[in-house]
Protein backbone atom coordinates (compact mmCIF):
# COMPACT_ATOMS: atom_id res chain seq x y z
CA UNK A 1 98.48 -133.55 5.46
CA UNK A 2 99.10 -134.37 1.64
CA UNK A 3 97.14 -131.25 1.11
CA UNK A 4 99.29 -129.01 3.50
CA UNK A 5 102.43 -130.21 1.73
CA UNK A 6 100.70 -129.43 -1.79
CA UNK A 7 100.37 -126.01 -0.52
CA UNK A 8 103.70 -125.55 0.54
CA UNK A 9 105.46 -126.51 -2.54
CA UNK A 10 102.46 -124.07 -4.11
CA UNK A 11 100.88 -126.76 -6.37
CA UNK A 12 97.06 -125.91 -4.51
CA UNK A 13 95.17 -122.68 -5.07
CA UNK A 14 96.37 -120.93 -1.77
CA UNK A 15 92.58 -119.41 -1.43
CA UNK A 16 91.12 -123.08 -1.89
CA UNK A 17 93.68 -124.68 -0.08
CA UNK A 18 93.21 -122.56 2.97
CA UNK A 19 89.22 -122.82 2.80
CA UNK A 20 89.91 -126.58 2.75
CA UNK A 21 92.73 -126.65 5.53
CA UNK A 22 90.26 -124.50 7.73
CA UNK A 23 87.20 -126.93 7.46
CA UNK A 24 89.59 -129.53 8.29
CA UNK A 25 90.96 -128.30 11.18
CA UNK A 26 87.76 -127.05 12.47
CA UNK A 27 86.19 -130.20 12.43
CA UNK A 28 89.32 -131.84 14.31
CA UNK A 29 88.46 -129.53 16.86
CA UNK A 30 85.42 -131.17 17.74
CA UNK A 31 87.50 -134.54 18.30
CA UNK A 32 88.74 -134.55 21.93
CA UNK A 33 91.65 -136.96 21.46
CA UNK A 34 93.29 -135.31 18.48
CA UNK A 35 94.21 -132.35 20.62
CA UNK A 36 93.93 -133.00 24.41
CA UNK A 37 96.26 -130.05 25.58
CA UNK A 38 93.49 -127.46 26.06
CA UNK A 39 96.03 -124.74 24.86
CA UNK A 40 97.27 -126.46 21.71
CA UNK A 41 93.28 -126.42 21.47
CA UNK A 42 93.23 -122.59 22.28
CA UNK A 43 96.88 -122.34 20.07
CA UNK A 44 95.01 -123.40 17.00
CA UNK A 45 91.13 -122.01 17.60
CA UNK A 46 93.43 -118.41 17.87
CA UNK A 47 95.17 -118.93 14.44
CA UNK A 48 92.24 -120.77 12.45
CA UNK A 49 90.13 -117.70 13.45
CA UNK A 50 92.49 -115.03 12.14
CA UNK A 51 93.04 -117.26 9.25
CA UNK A 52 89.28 -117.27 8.29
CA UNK A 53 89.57 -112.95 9.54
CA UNK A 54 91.95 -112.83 6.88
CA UNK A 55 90.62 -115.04 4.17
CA UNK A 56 87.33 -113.08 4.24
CA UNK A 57 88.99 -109.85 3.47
CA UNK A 58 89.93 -111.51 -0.33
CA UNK A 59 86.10 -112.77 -0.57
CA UNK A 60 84.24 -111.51 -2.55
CA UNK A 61 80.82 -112.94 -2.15
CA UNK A 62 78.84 -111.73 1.09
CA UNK A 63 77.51 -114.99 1.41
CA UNK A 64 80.84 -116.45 2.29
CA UNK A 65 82.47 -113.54 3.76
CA UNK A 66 79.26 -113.94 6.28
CA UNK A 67 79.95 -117.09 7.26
CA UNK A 68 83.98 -117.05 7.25
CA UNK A 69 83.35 -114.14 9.81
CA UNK A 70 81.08 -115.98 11.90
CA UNK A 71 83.24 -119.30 11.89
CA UNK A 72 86.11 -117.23 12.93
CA UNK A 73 84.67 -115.17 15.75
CA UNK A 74 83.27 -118.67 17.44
CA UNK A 75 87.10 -120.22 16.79
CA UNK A 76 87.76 -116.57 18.56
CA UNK A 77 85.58 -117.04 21.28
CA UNK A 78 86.11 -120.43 22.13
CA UNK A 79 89.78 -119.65 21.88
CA UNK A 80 89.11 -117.17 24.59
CA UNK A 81 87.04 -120.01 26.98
CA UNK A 82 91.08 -121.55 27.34
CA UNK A 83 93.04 -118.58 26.88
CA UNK A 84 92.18 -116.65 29.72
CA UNK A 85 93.50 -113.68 31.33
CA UNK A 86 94.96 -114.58 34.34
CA UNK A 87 96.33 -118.43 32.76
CA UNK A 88 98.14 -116.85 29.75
CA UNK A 89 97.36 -113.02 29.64
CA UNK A 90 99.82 -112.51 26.38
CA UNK A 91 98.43 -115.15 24.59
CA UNK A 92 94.90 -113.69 25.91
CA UNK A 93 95.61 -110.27 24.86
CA UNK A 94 96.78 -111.88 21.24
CA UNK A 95 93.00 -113.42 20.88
CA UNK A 96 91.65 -110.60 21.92
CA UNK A 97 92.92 -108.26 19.37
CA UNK A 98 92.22 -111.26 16.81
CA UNK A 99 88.27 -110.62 18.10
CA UNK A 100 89.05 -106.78 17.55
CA UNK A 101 90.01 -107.34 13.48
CA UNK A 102 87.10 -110.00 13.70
CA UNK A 103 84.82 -107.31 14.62
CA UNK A 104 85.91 -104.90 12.65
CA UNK A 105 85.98 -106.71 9.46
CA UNK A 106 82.35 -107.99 10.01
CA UNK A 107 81.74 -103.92 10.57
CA UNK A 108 83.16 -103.25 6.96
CA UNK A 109 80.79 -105.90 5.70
CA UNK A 110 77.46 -105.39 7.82
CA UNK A 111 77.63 -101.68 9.23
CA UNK A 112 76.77 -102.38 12.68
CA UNK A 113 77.86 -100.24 15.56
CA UNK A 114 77.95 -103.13 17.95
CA UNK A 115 80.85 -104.49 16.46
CA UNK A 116 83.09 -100.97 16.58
CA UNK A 117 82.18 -101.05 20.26
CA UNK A 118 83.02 -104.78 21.02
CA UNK A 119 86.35 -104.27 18.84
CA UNK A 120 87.16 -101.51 20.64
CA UNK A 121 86.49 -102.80 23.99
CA UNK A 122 88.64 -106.38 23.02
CA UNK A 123 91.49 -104.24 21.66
CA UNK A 124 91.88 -101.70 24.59
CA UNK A 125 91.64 -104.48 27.05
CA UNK A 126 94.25 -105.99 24.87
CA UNK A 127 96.31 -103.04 24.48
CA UNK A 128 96.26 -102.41 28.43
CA UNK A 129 97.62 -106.05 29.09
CA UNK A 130 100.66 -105.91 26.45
CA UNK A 131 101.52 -101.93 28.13
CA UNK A 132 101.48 -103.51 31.61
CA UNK A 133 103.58 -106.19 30.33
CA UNK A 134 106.33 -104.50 28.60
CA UNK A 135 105.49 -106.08 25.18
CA UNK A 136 106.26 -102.71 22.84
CA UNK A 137 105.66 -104.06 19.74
CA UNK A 138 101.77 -106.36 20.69
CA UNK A 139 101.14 -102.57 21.69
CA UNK A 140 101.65 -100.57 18.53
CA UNK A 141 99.69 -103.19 16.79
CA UNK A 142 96.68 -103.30 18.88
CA UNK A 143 96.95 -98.95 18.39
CA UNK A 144 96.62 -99.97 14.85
CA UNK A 145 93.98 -101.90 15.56
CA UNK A 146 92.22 -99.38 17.29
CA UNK A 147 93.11 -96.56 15.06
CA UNK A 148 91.64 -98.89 12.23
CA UNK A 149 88.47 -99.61 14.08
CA UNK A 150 87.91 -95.17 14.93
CA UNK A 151 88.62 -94.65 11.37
CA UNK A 152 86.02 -97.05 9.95
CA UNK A 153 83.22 -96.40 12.25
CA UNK A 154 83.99 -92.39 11.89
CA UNK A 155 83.93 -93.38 8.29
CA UNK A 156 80.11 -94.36 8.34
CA UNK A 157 78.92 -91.78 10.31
């Protein structure tokens, strides 16, 4: 916690400080009785995977933007294992388009089709869910999404 608080009042390296708060939280993860309510669980596997999709945009060494990628699409997933469709379909449809920029991002860095597909299918089953529940503005940003993730793979073609 020291360590949150030093980055907060901006005395940490925000890039190191987030690497560091991400290990740390990823590890409590594994520890059943630091966070028993599977969707505080879910709550924080969602946000430390976007984290980590973010972080490895600013990386510059494939090595590590590898591995942030494939830390954060298993926080992703397993987000998804709680975070199901039919027990909280917003919350769902917010991992889901977290997978989508996942995907994509790992795209920009690898090349491979599979992940334009997957990111596509995550963010239009996303995008359906936030249409059929009213939620305007979860829409346009999981069209941005998708508009990002046509652009990029008709950018490699």
């Amino acid at each position: 916690m020291q360590r949150a608080s030093e980055l907060a009042r901006g005395s940490l390296d925000t890039r190191e400080a987030l690497v560091e708060l991400c290990g740390a939280n990823e590890e409590a993860l594994g520890e059943k009785d630091v966070l028993d309510d599977a969707l505080l669980r879910a709550e924080v596997q969602n946000n430390l995977g976007a984290a980590l999709v973010m972080l490895s945009q600013h990386e510059t060494n494939e090595s590590t933007q590898k591995k942030l990628l494939a830390t954060a699409l298993r926080c992703l997933g397993g987000a998804l294992q709680i975070r199901t469709r039919s027990v909280v379909p917003r919350e769902w449809a917010i991992t889901k388009t977290n997978l989508a920029l996942a995907h994509l991002q790992r795209y920009r860095l690898v090349g491979d089709q599979i992940d334009i597909m997957a990111g596509r299918v995550d963010v239009d089953l996303a995008r359906a869910m936030f249409a059929e529940m009213g939620l305007e503005d979860e829409k346009t940003w999981a069209e941005a999404v998708r508009r990002q993730l046509l652009s990029a793979g008709k950018a490699r073609s």
